[in-house]
C-alpha atoms as a PDB file:
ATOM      1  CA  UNK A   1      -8.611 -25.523 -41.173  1.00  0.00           C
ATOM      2  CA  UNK A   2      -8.467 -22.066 -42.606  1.00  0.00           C
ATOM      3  CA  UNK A   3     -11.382 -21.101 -40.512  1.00  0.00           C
ATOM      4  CA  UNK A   4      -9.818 -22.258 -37.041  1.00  0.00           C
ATOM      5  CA  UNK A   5      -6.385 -20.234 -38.270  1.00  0.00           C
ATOM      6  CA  UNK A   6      -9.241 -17.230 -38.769  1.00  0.00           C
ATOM      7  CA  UNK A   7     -10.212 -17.734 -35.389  1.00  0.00           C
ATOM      8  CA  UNK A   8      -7.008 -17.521 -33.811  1.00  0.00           C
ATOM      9  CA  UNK A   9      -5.543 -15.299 -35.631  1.00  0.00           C
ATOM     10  CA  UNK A  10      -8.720 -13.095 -33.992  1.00  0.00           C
ATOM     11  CA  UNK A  11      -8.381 -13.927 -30.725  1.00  0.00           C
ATOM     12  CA  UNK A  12      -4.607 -13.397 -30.753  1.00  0.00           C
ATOM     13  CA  UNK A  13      -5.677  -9.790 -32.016  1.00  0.00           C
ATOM     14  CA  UNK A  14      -7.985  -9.267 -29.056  1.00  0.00           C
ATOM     15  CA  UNK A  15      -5.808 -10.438 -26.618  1.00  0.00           C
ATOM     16  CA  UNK A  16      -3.328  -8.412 -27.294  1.00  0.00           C
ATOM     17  CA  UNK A  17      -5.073  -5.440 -27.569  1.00  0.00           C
ATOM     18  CA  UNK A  18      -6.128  -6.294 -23.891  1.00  0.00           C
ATOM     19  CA  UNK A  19      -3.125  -6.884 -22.487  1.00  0.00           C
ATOM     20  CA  UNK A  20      -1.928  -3.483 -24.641  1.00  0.00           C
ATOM     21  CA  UNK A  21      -4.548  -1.270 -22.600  1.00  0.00           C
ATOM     22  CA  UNK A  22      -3.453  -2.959 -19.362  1.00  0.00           C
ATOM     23  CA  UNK A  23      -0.154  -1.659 -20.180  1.00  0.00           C
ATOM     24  CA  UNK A  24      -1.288   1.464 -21.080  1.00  0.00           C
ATOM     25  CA  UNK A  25      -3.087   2.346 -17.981  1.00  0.00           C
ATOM     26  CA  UNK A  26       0.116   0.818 -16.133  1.00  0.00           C
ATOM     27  CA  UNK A  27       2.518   3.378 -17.884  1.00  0.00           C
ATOM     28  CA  UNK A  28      -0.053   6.360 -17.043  1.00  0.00           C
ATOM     29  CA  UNK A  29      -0.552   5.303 -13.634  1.00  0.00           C
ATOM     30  CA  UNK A  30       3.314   4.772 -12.755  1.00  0.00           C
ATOM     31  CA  UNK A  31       3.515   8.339 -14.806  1.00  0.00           C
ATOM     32  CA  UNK A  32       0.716   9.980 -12.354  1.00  0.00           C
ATOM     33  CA  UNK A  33      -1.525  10.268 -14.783  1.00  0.00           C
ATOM     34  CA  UNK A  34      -4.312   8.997 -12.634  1.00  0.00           C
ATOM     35  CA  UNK A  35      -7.171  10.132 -14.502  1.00  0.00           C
ATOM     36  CA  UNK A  36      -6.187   9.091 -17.769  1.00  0.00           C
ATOM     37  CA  UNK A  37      -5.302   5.377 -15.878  1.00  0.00           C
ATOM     38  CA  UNK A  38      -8.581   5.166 -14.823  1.00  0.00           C
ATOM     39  CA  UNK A  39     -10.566   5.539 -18.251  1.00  0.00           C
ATOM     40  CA  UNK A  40      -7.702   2.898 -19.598  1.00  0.00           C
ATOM     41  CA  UNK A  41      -8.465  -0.127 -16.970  1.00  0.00           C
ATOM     42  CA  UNK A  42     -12.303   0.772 -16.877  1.00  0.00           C
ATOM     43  CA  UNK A  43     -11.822  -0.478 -20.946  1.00  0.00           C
ATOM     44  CA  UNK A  44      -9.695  -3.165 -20.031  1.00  0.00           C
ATOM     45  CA  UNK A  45     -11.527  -4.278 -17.222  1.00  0.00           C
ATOM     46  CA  UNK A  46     -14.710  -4.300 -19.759  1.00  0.00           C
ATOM     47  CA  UNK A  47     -13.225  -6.822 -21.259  1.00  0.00           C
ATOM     48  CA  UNK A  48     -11.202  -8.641 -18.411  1.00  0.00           C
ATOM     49  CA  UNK A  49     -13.686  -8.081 -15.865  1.00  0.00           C
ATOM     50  CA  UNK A  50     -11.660 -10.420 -13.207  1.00  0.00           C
ATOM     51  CA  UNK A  51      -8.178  -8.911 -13.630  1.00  0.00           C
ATOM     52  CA  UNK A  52      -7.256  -8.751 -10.098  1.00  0.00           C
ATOM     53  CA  UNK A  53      -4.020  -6.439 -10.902  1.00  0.00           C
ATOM     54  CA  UNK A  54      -5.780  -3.614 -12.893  1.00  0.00           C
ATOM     55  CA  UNK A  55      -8.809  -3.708 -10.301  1.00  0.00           C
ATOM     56  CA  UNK A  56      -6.043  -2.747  -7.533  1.00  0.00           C
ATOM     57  CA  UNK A  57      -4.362  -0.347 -10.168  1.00  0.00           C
ATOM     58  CA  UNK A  58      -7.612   1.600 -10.882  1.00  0.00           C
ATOM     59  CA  UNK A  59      -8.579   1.535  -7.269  1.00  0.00           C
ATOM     60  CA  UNK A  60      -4.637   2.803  -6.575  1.00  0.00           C
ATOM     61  CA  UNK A  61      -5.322   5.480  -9.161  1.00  0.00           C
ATOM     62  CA  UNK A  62      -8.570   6.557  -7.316  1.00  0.00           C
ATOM     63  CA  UNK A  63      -6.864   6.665  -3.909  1.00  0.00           C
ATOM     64  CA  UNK A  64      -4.177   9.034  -5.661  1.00  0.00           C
ATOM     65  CA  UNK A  65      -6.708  11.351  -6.540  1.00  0.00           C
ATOM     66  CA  UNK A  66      -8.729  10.976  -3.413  1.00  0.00           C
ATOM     67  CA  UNK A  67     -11.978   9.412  -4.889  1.00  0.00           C
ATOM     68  CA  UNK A  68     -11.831   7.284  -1.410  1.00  0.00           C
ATOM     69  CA  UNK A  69     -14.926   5.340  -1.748  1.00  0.00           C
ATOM     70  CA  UNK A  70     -14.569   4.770  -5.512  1.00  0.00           C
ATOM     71  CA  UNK A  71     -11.120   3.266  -4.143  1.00  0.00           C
ATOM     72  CA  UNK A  72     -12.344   1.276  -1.446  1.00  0.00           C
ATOM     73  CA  UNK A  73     -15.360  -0.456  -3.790  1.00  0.00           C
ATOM     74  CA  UNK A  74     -12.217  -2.043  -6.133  1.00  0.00           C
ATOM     75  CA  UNK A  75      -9.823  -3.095  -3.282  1.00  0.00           C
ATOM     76  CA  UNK A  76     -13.262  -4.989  -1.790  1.00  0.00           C
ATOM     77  CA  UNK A  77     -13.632  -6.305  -5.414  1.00  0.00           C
ATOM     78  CA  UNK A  78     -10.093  -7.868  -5.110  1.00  0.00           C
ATOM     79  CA  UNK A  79     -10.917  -9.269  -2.201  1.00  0.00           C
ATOM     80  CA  UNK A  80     -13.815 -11.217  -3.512  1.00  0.00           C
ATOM     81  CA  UNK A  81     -11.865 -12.484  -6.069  1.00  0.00           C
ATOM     82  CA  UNK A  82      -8.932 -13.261  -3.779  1.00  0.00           C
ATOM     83  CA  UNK A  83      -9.313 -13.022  -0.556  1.00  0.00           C
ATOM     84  CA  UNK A  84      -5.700 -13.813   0.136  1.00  0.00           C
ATOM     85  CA  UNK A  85      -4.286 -10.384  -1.426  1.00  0.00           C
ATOM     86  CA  UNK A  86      -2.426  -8.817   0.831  1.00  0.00           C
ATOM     87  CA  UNK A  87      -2.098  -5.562  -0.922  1.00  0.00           C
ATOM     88  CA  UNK A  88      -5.940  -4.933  -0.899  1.00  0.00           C
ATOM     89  CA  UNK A  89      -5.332  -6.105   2.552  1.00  0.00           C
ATOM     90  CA  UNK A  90      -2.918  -3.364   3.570  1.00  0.00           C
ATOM     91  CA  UNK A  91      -5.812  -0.415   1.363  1.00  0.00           C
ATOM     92  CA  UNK A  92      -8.547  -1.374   3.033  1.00  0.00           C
ATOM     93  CA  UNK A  93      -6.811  -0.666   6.386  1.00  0.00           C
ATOM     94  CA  UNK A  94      -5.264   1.911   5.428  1.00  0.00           C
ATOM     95  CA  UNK A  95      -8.819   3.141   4.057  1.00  0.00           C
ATOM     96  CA  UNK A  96      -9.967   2.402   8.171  1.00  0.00           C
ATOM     97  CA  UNK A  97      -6.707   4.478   9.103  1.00  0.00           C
ATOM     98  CA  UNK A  98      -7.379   7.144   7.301  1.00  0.00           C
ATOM     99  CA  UNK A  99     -10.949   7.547   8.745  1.00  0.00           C
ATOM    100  CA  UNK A 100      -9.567   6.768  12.494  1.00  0.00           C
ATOM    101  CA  UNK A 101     -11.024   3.390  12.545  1.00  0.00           C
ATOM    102  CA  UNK A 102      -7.448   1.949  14.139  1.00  0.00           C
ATOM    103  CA  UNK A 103      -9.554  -1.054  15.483  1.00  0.00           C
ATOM    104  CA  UNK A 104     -10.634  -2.073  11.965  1.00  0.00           C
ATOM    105  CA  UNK A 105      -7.141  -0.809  10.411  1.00  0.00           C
ATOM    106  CA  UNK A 106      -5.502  -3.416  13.016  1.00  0.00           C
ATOM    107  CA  UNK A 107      -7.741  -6.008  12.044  1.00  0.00           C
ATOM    108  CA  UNK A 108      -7.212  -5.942   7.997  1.00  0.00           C
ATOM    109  CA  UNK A 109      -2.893  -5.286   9.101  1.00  0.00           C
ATOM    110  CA  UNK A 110      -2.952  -8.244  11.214  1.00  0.00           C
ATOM    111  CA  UNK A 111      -4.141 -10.276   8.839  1.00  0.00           C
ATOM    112  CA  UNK A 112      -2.141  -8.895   5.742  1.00  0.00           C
ATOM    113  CA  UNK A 113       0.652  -9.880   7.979  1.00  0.00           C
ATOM    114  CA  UNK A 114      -0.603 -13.054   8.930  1.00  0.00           C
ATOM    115  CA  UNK A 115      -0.302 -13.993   5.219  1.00  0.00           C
ATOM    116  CA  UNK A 116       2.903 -12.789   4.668  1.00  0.00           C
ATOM    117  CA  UNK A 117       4.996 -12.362   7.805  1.00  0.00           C
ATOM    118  CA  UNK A 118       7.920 -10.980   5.770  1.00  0.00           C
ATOM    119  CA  UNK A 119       6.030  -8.013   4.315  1.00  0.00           C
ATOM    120  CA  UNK A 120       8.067  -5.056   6.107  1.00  0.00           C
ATOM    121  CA  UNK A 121       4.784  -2.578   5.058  1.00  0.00           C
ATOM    122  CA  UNK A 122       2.386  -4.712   6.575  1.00  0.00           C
ATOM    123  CA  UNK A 123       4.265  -4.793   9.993  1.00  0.00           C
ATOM    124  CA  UNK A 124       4.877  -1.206  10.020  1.00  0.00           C
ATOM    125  CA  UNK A 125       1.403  -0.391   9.196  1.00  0.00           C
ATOM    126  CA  UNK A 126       0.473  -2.498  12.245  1.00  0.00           C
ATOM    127  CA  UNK A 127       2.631  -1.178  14.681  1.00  0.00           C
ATOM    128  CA  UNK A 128       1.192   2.367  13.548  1.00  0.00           C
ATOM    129  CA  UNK A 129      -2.401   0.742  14.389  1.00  0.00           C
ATOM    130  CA  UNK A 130      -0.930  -0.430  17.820  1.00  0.00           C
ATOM    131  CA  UNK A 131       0.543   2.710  18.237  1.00  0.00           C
ATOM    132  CA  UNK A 132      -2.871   4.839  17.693  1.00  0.00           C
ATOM    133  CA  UNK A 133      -4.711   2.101  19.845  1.00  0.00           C
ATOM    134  CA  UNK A 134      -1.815   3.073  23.043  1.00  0.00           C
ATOM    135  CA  UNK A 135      -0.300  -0.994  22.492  1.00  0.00           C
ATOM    136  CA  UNK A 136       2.873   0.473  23.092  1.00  0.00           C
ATOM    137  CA  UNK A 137       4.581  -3.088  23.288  1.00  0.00           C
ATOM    138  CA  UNK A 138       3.200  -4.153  20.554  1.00  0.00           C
ATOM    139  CA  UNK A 139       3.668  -1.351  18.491  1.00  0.00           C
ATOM    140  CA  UNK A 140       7.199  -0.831  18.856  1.00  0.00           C
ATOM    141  CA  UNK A 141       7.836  -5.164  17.980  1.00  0.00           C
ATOM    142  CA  UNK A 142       6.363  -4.217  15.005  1.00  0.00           C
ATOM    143  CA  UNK A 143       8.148  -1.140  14.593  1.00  0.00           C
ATOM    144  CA  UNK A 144      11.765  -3.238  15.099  1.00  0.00           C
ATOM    145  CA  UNK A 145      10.410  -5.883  13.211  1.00  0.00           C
ATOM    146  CA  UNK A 146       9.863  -4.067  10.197  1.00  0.00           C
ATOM    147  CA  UNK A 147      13.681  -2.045  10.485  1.00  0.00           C
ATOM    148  CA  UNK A 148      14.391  -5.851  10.972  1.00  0.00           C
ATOM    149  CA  UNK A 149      12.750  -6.345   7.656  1.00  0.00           C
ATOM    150  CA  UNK A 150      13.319  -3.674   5.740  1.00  0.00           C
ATOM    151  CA  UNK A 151      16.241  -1.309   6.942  1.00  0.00           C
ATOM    152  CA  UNK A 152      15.459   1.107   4.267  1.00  0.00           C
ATOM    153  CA  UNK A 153      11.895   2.139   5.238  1.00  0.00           C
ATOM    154  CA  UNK A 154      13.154   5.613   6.665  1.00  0.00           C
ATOM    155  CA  UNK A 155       9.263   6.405   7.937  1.00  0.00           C
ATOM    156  CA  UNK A 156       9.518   3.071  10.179  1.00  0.00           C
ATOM    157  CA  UNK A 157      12.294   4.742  12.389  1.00  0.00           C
ATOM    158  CA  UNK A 158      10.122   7.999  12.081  1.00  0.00           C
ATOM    159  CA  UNK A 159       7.331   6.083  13.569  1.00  0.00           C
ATOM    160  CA  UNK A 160       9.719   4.259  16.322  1.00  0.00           C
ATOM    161  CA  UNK A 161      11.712   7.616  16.961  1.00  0.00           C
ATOM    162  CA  UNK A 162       8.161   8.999  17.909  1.00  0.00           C
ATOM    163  CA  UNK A 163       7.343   6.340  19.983  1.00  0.00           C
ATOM    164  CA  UNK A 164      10.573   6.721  21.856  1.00  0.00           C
ATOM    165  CA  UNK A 165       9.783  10.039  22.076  1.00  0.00           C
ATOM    166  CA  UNK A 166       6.443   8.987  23.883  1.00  0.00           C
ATOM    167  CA  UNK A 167       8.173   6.512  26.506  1.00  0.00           C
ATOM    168  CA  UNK A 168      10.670   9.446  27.572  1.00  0.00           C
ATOM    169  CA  UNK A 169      13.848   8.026  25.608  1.00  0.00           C
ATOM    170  CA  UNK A 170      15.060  10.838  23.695  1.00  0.00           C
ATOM    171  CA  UNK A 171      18.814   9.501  22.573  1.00  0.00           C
ATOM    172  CA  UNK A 172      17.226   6.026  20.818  1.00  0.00           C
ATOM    173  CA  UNK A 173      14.197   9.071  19.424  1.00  0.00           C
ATOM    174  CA  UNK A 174      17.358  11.085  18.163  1.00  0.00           C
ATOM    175  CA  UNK A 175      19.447   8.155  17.174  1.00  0.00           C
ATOM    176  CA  UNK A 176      16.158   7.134  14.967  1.00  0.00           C
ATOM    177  CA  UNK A 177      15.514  10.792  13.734  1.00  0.00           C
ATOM    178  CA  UNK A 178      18.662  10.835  12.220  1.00  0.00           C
ATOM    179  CA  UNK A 179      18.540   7.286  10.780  1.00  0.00           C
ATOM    180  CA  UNK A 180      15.454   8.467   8.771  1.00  0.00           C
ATOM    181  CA  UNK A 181      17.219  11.628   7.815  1.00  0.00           C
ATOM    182  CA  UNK A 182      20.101   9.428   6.145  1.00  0.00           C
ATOM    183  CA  UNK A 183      17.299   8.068   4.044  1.00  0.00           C
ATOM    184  CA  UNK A 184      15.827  11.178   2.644  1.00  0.00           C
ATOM    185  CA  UNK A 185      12.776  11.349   4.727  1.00  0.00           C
ATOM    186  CA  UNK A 186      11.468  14.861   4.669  1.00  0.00           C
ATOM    187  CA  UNK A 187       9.806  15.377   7.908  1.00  0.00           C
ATOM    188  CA  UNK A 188      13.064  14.133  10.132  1.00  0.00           C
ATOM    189  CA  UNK A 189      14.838  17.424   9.734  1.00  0.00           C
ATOM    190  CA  UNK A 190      12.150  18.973  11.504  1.00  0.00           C
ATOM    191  CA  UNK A 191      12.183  16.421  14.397  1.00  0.00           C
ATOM    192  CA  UNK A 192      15.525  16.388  14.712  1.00  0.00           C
ATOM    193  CA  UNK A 193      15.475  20.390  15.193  1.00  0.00           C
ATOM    194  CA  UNK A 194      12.618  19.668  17.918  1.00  0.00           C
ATOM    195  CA  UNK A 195      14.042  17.076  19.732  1.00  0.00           C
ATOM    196  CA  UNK A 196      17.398  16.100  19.432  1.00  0.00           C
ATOM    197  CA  UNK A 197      19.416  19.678  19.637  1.00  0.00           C
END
């Protein structure tokens, strides 16, 4: 009996020192200190090697710094341990983005979304894949959908404002500048000085 309490007693000792890493390197990372979150969930994962949430983190914290491929290697990690995560999902594309792979960026969007048809990020990141691809239709239903979904995400009416732009209506462009401008985006001042004076 006193050898089983030994045993636990252990255990509960090692657990939480995992879970304290895990929040370790989750304080660093939401603190920017990307570096320093990496070294913490490469320890944790040592001993959690599964831990789907500090494999995103650490790949997160990689993106951050712009260690793309060391990035890319953990959010295809998640996926082989759950291939239903949407937010690895939404990284890999964004990964394809980045590199101006918009057919491969569409594919991993489309089926982020088709997993979670509520996820406002996921839409807009779709409609932006349309939108590179010249689906014009389809990228400004995702563009609406996502306001729809989210009427905070100031760089959705950025997007749609552009694509407005684009299809030669310059009021709804304007009228979309200036909603993104009432939510702090940086970049609609300078649109709005462009287009809309």
């Amino acid at each position: 009996m006193k050898r089983l309490a030994v045993i636990i007693a252990v255990l509960a000792v090692l657990t939480s020192c995992r879970d304290e890493r895990s929040v370790v390197a989750d304080t660093l990372f939401e603190g920017g200190d990307y570096k320093q979150a990496i070294v913490e969930y490469t320890e944790y994962l040592k001993l959690k090697p599964n831990d789907v949430k500090s494999i995103y983190n650490r790949g997160r914290a990689y993106e951050e710094l712009g260690q793309f491929g060391n990035a890319l290697k953990d959010f295809k990690k998640v996926m082989d341990i759950d291939p239903d995560n949407v937010s690895a999902m939404l990284s890999i594309g964004q990964d394809h983005y980045r590199r101006d792979d918009f057919n491969n960026a569409l594919f991993n969007f489309d089926e982020a979304v088709s997993r979670d048809e509520s996820n406002a990020l996921a839409v807009y990141l779709r409609g932006k894949a349309h939108h590179k691809l010249g689906m014009v239709d389809q990228a400004m239903g995702d563009y609406n959908n996502a306001i729809r979904l989210n009427r905070e995400m100031g760089e959705a009416y950025i997007s749609r404002g552009a694509l407005n732009i684009h299809l030669k209506r310059r009021s709804r462009a304007c009228s979309d500048f200036r909603l993104a401008k009432s939510l702090n985006v940086q970049q609609a001042d300078e649109l709005i000085a462009e287009y809309c004076r």
